[in-house]
N, C-alpha and C. Protein backbone atom coordinates (compact mmCIF):
# COMPACT_ATOMS: atom_id res chain seq x y z
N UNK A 1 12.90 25.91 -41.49
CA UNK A 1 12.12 26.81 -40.64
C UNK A 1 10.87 26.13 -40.11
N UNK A 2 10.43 25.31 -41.14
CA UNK A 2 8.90 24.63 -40.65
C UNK A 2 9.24 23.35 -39.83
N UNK A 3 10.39 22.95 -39.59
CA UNK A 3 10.64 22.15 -38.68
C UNK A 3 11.34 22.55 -37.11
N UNK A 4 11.52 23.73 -37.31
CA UNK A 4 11.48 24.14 -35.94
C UNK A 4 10.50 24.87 -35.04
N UNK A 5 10.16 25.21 -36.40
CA UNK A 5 8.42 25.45 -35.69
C UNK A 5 7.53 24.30 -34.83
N UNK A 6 7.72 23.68 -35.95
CA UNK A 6 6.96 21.98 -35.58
C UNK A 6 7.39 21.13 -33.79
N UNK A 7 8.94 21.47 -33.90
CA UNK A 7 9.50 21.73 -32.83
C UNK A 7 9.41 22.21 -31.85
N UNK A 8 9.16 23.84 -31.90
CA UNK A 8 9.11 24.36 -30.77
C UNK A 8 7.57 24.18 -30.73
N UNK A 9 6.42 23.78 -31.47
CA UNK A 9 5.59 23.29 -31.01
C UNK A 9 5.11 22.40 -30.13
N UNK A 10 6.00 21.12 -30.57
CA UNK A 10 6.05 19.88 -30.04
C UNK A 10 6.38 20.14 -28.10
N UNK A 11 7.42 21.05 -28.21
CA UNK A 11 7.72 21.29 -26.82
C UNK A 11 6.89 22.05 -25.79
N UNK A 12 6.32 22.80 -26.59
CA UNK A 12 5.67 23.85 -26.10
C UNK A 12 3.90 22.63 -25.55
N UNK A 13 3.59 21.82 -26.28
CA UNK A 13 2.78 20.98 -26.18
C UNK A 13 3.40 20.40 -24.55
N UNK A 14 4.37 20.04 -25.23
CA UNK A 14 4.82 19.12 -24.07
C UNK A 14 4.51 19.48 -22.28
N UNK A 15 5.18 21.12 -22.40
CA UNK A 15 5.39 21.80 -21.06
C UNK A 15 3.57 21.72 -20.67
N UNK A 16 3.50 21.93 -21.76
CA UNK A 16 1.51 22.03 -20.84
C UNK A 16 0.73 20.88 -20.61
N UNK A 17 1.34 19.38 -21.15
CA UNK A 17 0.93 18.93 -20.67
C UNK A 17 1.38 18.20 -19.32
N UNK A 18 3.09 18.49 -19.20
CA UNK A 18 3.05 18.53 -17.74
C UNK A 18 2.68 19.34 -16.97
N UNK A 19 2.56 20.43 -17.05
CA UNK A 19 2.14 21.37 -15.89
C UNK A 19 0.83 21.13 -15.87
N UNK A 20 -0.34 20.53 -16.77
CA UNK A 20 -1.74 19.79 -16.43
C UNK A 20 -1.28 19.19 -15.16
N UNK A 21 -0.15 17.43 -15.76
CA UNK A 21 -0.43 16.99 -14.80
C UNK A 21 0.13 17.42 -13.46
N UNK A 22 1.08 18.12 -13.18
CA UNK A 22 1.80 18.83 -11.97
C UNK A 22 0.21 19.78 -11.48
N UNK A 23 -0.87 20.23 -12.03
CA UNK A 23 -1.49 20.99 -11.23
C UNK A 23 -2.84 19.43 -10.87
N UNK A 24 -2.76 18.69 -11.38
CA UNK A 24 -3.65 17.35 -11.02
C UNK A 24 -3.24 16.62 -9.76
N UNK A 25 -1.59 16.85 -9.54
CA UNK A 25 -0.93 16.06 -8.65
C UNK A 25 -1.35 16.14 -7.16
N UNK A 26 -1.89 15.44 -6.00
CA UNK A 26 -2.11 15.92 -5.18
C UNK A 26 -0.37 16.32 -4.48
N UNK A 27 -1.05 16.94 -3.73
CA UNK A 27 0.30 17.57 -2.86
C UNK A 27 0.26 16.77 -1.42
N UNK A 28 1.73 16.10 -0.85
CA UNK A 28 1.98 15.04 -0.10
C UNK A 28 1.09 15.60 1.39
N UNK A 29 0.68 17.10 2.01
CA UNK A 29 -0.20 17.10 2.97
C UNK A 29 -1.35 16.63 2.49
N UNK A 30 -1.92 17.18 1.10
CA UNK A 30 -3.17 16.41 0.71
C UNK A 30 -3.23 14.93 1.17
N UNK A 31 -2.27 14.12 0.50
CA UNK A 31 -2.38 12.64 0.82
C UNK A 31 -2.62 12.20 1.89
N UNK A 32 -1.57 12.95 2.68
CA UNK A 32 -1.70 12.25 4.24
C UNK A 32 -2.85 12.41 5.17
N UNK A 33 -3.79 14.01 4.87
CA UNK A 33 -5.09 13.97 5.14
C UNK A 33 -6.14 13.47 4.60
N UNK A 34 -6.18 12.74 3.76
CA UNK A 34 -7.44 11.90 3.27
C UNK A 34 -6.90 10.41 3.29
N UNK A 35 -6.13 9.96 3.99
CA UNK A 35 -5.37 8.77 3.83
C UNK A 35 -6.39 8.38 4.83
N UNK A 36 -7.41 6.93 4.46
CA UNK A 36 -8.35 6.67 5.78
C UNK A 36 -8.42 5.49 5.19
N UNK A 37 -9.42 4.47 6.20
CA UNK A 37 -9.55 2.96 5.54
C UNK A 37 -10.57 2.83 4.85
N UNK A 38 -10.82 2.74 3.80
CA UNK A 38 -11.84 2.42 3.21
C UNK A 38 -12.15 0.74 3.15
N UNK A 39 -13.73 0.25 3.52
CA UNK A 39 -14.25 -0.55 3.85
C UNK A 39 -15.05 -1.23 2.56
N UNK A 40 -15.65 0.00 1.78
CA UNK A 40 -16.68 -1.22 1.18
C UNK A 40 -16.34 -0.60 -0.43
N UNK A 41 -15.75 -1.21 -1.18
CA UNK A 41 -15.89 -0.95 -3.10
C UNK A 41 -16.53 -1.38 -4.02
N UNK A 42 -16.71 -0.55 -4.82
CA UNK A 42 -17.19 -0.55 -6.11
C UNK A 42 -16.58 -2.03 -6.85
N UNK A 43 -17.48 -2.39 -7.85
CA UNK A 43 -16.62 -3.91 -8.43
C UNK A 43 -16.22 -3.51 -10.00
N UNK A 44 -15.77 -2.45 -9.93
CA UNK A 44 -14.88 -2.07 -11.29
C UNK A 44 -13.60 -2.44 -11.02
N UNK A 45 -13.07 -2.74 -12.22
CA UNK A 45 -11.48 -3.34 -12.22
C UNK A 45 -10.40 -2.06 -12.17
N UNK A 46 -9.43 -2.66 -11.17
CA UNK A 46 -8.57 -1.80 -11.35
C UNK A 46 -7.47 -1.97 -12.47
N UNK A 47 -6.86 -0.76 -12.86
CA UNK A 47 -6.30 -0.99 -14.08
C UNK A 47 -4.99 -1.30 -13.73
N UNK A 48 -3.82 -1.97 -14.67
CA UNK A 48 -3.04 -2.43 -14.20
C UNK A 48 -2.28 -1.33 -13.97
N UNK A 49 -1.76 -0.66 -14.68
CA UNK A 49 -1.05 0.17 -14.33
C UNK A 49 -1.05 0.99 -12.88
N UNK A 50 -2.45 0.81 -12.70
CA UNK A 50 -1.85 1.88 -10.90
C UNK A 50 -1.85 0.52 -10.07
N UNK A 51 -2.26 -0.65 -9.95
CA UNK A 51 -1.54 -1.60 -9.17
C UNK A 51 0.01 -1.67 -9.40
N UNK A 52 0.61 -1.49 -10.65
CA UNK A 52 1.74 -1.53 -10.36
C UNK A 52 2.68 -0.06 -10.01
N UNK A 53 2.26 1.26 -10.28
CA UNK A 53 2.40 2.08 -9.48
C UNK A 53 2.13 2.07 -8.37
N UNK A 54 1.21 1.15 -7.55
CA UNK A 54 1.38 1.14 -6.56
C UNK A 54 2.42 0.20 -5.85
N UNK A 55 2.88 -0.79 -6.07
CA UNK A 55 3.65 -1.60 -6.16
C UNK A 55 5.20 -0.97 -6.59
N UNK A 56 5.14 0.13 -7.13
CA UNK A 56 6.37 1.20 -7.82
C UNK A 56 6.78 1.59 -6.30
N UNK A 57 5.80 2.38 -5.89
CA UNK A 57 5.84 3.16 -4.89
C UNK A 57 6.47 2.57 -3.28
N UNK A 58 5.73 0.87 -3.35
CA UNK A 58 6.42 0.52 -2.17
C UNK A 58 7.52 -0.08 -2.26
N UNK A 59 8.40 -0.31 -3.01
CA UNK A 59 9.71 -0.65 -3.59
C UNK A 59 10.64 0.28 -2.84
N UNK A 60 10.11 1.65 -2.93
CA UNK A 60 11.07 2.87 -2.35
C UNK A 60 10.87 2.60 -0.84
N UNK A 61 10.06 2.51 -0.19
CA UNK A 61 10.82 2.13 1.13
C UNK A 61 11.86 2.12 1.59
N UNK A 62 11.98 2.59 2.84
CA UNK A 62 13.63 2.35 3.34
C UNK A 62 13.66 1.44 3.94
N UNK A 63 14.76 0.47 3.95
CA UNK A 63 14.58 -0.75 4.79
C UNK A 63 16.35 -0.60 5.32
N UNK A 64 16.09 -1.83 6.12
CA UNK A 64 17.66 -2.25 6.72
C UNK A 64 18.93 -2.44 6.32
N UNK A 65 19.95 -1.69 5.89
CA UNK A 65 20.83 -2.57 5.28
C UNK A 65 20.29 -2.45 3.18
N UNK A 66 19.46 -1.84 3.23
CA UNK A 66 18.46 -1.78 1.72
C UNK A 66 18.26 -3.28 1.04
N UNK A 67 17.92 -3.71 2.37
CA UNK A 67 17.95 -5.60 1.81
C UNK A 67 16.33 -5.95 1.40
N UNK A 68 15.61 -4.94 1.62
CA UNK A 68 14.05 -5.14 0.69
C UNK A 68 13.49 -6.42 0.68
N UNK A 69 13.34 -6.33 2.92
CA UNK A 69 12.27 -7.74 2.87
C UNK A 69 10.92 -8.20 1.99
N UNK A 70 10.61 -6.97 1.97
CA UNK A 70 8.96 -7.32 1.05
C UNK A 70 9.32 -8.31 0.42
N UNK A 71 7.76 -8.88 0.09
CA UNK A 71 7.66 -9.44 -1.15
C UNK A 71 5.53 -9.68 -0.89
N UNK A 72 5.10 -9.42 -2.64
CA UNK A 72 3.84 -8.98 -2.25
C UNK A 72 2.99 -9.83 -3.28
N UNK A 73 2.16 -10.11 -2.78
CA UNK A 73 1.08 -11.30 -3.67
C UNK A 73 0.06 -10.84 -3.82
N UNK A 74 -0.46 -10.74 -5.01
CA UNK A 74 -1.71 -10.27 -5.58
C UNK A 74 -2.81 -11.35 -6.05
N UNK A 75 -3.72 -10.58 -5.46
CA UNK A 75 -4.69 -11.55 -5.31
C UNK A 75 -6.34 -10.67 -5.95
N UNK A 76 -6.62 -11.78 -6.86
CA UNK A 76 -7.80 -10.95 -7.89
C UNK A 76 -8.98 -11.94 -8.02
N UNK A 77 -8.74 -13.54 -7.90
CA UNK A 77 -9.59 -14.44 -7.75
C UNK A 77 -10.40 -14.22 -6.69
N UNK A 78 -12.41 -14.42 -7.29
CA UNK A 78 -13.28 -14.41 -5.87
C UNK A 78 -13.01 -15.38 -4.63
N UNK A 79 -12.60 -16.68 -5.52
CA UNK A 79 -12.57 -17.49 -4.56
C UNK A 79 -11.58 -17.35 -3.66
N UNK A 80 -10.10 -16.97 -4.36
CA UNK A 80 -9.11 -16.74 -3.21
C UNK A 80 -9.55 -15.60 -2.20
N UNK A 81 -10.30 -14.73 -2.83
CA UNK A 81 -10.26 -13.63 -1.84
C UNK A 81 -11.31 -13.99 -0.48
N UNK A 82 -12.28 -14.74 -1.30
CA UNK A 82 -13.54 -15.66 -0.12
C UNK A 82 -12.68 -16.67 0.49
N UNK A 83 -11.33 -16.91 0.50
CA UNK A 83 -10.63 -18.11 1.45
C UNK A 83 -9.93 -16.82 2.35
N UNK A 84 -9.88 -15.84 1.84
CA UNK A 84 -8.85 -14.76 2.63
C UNK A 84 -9.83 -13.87 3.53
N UNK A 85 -10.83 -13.85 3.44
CA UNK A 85 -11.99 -13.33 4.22
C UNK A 85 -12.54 -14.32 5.61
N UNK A 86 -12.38 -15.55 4.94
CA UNK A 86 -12.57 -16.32 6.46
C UNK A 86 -11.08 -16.76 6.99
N UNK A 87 -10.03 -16.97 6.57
CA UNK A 87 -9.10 -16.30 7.44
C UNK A 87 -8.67 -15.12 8.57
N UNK A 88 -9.48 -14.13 7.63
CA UNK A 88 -9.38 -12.85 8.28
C UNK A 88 -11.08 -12.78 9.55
N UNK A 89 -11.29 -13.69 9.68
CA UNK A 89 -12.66 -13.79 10.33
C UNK A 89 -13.69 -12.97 9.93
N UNK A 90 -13.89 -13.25 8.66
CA UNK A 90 -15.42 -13.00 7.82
C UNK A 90 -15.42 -11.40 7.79
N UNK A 91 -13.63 -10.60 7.67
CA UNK A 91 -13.97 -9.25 6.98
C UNK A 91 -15.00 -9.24 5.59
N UNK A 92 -15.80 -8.17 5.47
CA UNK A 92 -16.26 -8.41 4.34
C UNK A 92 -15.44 -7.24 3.35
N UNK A 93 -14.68 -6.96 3.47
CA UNK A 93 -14.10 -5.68 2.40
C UNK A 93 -13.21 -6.69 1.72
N UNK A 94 -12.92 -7.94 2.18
CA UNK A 94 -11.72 -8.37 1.10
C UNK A 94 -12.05 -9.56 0.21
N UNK A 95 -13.66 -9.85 0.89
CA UNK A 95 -14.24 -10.50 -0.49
C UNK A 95 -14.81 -9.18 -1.65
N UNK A 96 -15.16 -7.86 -1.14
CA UNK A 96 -16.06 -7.11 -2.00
C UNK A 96 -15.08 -6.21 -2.80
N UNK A 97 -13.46 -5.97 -2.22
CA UNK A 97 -12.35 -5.59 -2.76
C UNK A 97 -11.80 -6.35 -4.03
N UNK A 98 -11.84 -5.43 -5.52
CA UNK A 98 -11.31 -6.58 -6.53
C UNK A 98 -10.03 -6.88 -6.74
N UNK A 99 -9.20 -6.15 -5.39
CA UNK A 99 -7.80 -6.50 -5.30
C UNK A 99 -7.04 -6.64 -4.05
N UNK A 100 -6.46 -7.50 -3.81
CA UNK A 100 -5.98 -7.75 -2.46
C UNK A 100 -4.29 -7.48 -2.82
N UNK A 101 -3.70 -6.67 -1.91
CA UNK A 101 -1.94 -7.02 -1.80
C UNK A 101 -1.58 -7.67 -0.79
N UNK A 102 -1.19 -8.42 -0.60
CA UNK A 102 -0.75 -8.98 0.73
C UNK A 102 0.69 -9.08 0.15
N UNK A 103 1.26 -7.83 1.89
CA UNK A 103 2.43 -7.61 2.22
C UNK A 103 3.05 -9.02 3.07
N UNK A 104 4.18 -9.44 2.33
CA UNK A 104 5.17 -10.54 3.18
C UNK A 104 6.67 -9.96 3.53
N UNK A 105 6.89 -10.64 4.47
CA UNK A 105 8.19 -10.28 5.05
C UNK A 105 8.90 -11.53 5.02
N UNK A 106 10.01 -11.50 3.99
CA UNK A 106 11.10 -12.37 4.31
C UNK A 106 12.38 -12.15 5.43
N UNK A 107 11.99 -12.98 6.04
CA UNK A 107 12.95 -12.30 7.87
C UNK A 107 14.10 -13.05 7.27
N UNK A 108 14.63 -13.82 6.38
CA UNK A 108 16.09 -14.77 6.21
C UNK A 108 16.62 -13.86 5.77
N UNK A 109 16.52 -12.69 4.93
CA UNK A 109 16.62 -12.13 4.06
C UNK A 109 17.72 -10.73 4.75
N UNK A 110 16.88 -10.35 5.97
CA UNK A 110 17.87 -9.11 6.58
C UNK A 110 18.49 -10.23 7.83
N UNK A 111 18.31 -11.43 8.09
CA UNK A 111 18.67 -12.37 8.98
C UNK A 111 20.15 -12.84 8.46
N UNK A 112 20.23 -13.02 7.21
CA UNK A 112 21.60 -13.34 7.20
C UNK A 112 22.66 -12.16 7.32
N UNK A 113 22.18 -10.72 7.74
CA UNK A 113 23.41 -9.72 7.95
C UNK A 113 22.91 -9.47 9.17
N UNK A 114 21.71 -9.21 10.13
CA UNK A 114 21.25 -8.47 11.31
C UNK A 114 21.12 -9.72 11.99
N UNK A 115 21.46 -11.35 12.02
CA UNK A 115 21.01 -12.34 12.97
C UNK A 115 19.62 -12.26 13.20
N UNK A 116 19.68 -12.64 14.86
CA UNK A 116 18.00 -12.51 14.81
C UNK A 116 17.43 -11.28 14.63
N UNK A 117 17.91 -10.03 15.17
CA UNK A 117 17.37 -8.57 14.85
C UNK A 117 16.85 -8.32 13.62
N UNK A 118 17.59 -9.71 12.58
CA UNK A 118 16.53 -9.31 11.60
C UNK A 118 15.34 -9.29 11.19
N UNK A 119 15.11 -10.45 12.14
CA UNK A 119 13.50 -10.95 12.21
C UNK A 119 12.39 -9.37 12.17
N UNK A 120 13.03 -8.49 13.36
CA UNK A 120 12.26 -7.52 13.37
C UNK A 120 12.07 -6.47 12.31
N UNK A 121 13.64 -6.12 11.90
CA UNK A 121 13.60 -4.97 10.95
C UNK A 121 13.08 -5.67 9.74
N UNK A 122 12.84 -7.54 9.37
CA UNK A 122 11.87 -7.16 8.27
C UNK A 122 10.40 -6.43 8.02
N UNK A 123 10.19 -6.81 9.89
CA UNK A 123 8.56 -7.24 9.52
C UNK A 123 8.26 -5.48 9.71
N UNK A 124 9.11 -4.47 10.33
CA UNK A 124 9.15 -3.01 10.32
C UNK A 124 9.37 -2.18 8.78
N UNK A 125 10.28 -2.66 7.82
CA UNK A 125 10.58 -2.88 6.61
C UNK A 125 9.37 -2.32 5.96
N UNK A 126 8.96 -4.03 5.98
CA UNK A 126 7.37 -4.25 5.21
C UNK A 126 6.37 -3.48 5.37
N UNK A 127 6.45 -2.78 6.48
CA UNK A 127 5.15 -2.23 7.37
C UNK A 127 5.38 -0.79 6.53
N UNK A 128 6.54 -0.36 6.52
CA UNK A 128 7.27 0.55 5.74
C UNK A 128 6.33 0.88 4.02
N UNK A 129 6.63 -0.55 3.64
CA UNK A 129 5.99 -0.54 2.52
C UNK A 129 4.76 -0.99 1.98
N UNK A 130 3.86 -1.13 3.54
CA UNK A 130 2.74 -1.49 3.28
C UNK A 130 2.12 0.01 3.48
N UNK A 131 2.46 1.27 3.93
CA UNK A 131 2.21 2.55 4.45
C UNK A 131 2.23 3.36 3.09
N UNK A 132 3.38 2.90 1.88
CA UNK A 132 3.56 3.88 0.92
C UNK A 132 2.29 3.35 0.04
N UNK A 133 1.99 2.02 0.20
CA UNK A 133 0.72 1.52 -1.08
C UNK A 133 -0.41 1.91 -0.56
N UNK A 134 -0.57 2.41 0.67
CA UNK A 134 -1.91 3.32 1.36
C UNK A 134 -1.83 4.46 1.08
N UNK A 135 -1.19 5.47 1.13
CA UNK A 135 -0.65 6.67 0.72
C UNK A 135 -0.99 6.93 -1.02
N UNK A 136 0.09 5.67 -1.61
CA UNK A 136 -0.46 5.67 -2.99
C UNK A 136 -1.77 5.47 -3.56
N UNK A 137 -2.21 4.40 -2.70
CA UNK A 137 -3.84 4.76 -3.30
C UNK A 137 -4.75 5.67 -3.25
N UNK A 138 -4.84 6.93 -2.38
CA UNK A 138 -5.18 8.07 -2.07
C UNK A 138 -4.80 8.73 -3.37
N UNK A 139 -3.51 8.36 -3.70
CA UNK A 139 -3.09 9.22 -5.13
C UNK A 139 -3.64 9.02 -6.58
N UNK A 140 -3.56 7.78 -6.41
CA UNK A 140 -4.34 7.15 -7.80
C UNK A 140 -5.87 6.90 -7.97
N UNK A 141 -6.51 7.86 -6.54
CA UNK A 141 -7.76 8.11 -6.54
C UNK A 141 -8.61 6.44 -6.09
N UNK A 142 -8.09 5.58 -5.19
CA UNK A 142 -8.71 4.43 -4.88
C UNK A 142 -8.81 4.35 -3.39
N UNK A 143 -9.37 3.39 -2.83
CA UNK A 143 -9.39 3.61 -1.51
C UNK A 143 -9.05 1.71 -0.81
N UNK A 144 -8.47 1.88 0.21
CA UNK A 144 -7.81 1.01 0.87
C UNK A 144 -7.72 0.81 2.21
N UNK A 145 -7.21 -0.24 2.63
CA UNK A 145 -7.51 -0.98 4.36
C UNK A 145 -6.59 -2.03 4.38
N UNK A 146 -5.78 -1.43 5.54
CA UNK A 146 -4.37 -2.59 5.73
C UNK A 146 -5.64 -3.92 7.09
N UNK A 147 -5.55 -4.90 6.63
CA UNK A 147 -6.22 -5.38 7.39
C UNK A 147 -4.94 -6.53 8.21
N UNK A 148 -5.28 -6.22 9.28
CA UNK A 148 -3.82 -6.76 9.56
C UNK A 148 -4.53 -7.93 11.44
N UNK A 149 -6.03 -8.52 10.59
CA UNK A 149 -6.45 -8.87 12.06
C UNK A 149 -6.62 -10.11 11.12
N UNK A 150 -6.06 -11.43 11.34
CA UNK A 150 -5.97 -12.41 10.57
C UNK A 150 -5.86 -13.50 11.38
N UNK A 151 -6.07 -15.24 10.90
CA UNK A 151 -5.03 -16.03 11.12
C UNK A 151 -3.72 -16.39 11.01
N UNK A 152 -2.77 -16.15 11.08
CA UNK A 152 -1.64 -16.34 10.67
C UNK A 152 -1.43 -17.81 9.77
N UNK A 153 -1.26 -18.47 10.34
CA UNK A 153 -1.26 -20.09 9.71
C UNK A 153 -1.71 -20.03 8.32
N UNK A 154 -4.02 -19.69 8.63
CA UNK A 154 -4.18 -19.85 7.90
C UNK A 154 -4.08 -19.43 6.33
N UNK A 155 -3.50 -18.37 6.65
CA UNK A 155 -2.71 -16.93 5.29
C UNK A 155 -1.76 -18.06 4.99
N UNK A 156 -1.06 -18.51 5.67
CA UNK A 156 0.77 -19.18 5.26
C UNK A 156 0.25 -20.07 4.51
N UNK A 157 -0.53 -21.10 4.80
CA UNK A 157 -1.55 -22.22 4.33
C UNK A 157 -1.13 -21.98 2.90
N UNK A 158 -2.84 -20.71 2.88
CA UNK A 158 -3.30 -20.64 1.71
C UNK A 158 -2.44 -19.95 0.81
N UNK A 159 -1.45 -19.07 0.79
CA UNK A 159 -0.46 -18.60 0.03
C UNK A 159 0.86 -19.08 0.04
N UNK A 160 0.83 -20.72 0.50
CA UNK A 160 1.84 -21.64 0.60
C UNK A 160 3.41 -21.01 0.58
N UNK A 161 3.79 -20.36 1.71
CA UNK A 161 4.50 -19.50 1.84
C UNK A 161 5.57 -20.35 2.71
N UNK A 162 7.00 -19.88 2.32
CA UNK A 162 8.02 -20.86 2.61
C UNK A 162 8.28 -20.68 4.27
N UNK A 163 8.87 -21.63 5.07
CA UNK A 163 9.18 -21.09 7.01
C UNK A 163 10.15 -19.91 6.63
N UNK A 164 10.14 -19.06 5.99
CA UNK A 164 11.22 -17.67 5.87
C UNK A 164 10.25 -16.68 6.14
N UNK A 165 9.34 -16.74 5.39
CA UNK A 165 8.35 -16.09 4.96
C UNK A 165 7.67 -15.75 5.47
N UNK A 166 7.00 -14.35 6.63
CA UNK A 166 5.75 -14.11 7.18
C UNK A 166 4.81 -12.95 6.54
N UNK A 167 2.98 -13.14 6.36
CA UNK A 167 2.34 -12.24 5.93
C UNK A 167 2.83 -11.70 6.88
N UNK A 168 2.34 -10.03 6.31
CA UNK A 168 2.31 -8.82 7.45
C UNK A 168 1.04 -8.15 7.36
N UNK A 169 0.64 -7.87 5.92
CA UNK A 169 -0.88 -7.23 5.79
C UNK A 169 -1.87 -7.64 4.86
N UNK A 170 -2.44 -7.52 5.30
CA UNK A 170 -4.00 -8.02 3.54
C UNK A 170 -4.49 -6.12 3.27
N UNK A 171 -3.73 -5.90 2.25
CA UNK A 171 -4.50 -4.94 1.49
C UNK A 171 -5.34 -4.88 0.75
N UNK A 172 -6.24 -4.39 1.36
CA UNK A 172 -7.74 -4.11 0.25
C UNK A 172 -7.46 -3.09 -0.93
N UNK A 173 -7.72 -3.10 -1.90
CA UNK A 173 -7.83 -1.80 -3.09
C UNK A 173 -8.98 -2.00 -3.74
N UNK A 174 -9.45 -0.92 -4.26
CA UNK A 174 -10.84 -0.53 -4.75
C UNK A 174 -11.25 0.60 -4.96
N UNK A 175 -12.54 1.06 -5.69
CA UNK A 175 -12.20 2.67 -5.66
C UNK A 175 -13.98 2.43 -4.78
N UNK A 176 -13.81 3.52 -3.70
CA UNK A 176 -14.16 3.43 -2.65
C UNK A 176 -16.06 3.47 -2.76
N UNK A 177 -16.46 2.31 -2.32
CA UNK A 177 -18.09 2.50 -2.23
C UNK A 177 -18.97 3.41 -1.26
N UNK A 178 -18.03 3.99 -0.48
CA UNK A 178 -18.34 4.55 0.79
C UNK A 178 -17.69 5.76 1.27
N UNK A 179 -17.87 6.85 1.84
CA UNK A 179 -16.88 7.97 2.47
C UNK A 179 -16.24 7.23 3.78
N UNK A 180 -15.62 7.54 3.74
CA UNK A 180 -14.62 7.41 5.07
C UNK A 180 -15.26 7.55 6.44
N UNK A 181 -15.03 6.64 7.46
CA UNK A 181 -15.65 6.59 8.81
C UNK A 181 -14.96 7.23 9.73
N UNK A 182 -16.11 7.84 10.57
CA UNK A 182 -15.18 8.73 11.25
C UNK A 182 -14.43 8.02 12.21
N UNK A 183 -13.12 8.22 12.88
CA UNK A 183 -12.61 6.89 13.52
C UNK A 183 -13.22 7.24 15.31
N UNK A 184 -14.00 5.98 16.00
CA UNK A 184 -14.15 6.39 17.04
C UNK A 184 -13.34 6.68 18.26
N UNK A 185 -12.55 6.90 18.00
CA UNK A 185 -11.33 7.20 19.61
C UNK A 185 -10.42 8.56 18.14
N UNK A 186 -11.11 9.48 18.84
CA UNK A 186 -10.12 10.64 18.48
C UNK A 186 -8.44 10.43 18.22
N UNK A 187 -8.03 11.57 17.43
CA UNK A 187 -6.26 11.71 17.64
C UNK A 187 -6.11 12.20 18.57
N UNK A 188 -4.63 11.40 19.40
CA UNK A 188 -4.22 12.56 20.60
C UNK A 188 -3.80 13.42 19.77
N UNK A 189 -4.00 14.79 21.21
CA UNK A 189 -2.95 15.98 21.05
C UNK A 189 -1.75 15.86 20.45
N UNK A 190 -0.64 16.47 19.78
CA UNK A 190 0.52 16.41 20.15
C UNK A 190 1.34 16.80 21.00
N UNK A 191 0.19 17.45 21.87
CA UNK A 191 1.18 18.17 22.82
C UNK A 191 1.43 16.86 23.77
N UNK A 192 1.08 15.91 23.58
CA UNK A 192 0.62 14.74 24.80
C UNK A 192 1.70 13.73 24.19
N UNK A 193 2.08 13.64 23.05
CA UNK A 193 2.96 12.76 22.48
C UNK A 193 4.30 12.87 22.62
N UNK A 194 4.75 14.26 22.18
CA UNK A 194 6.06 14.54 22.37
C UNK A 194 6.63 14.70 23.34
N UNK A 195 7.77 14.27 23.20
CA UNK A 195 8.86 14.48 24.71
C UNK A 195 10.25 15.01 24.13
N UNK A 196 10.39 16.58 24.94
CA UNK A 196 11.60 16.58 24.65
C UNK A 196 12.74 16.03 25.57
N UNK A 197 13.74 15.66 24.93
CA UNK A 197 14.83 14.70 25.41
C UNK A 197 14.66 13.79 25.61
N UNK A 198 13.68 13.20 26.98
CA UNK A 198 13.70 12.17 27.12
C UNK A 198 12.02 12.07 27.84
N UNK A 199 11.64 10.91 28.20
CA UNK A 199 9.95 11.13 28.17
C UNK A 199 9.49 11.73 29.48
C-alpha cells in the first residue's frame, strides 16, 4: 500500500512539474514577436546545454532531399572572435558576444543528387537553420544577430573550410545587454505583399 502511494506520489509530482514547465513555455506567436537582433551582451557564459538546444533545434530544418547541408562551428575564443569581427568589418557584437555559430553550407552535399541546383537549395537549407537558432534563442531567453555582412574569403581563411564548403551566417548569442532597436524602415502592409494567383 505504501508503495503505491509513494507512486502515485511520484507521478502526481511529476504532472506538476510539467505543467510548471508547459505554463513557462513561450508560445510559438510569442517567439516570433520578440524575435529581433540583439547587438550588444552581457559577458556571462552561456551554458552548454542551451547552445546545444540550440543546435537541437536547427537540425529540424527542412532541407532538400533531407540531405542536411548545415554544418556549424562554434566559436568561444576572444581572439577568434576579434579575427571574426574584422572580417565582418569591425562589427562590434561578435567580439562582445561570448558565442558565435557560424552557419556553413556544404553545396557537394545536395550537389551530388540536385547537380548544380544544389548549390542553391544548400545555401536556402542553411538559412533554414540559421532562422530556427534565432527563434530558439528568444526561447532559451538569449538574444541574437544573424550577421551575414562579411568577407567571404576571409571567414573560409580563418575557419579553414574545404572548396565544398560555404559560410552563410555569423551568429551572435548572448543574453542581451540592450532592448531591441526599433528597426528603421517599417514592416510592409500585408495587404501590399500578397498576391492572389498570380502577382
Amino acid at each position: 500500500m505504501s508503495l503505491l502511494l509513494e507512486s502515485a506520489a511520484t507521478r502526481a509530482m511529476a504532472e506538476t512539474a510539467l505543467q510548471r514547465t508547459k505554463k513557462k513555455a513561450l508560445s510559438f506567436a510569442t517567439v516570433v514577436k520578440h524575435r529581433a537582433m540583439i547587438r550588444a551582451y552581457k559577458s556571462d557564459p552561456i551554458p552548454e546545454e542551451k547552445i546545444q538546444r540550440l543546435l537541437t533545434y536547427a537540425m529540424h530544418a527542412p532541407s532538400a532531399g533531407n540531405l542536411q547541408p548545415w554544418e556549424f562551428i562554434l566559436v568561444k575564443n576572444p581572439e577568434t572572435r576579434a579575427k571574426l569581427a574584422k572580417a565582418a568589418f569591425d562589427q562590434t557584437s561578435i567580439t562582445s558576444a561570448p558565442v558565435i555559430i557560424a552557419t556553413c553550407a556544404d553545396i557537394q552535399r545536395a550537389g551530388s543528387k540536385y547537380g548544380a541546383r544544389g548549390s542553391f537549395y544548400s545555401l536556402v537549407d542553411t538559412a533554414f537553420a540559421s532562422l530556427l537558432i534565432l527563434l530558439g534563442a528568444v526561447e532559451q531567453g538569449l538574444g541574437a544577430c544573424f550577421v551575414g555582412s562579411y568577407n567571404p574569403e576571409e571567414v573560409v581563411k580563418l575557419f579553414a573550410l574545404p572548396d565544398h564548403v560555404r559560410p552563410v551566417g555569423l551568429i551572435t548569442i548572448g543574453y542581451p545587454a540592450e532592448s531591441p532597436r526599433k528597426p528603421g524602415t517599417p514592416k510592409l502592409p500585408l495587404s501590399r505583399l500578397v498576391h492572389a494567383e498570380k502577382w
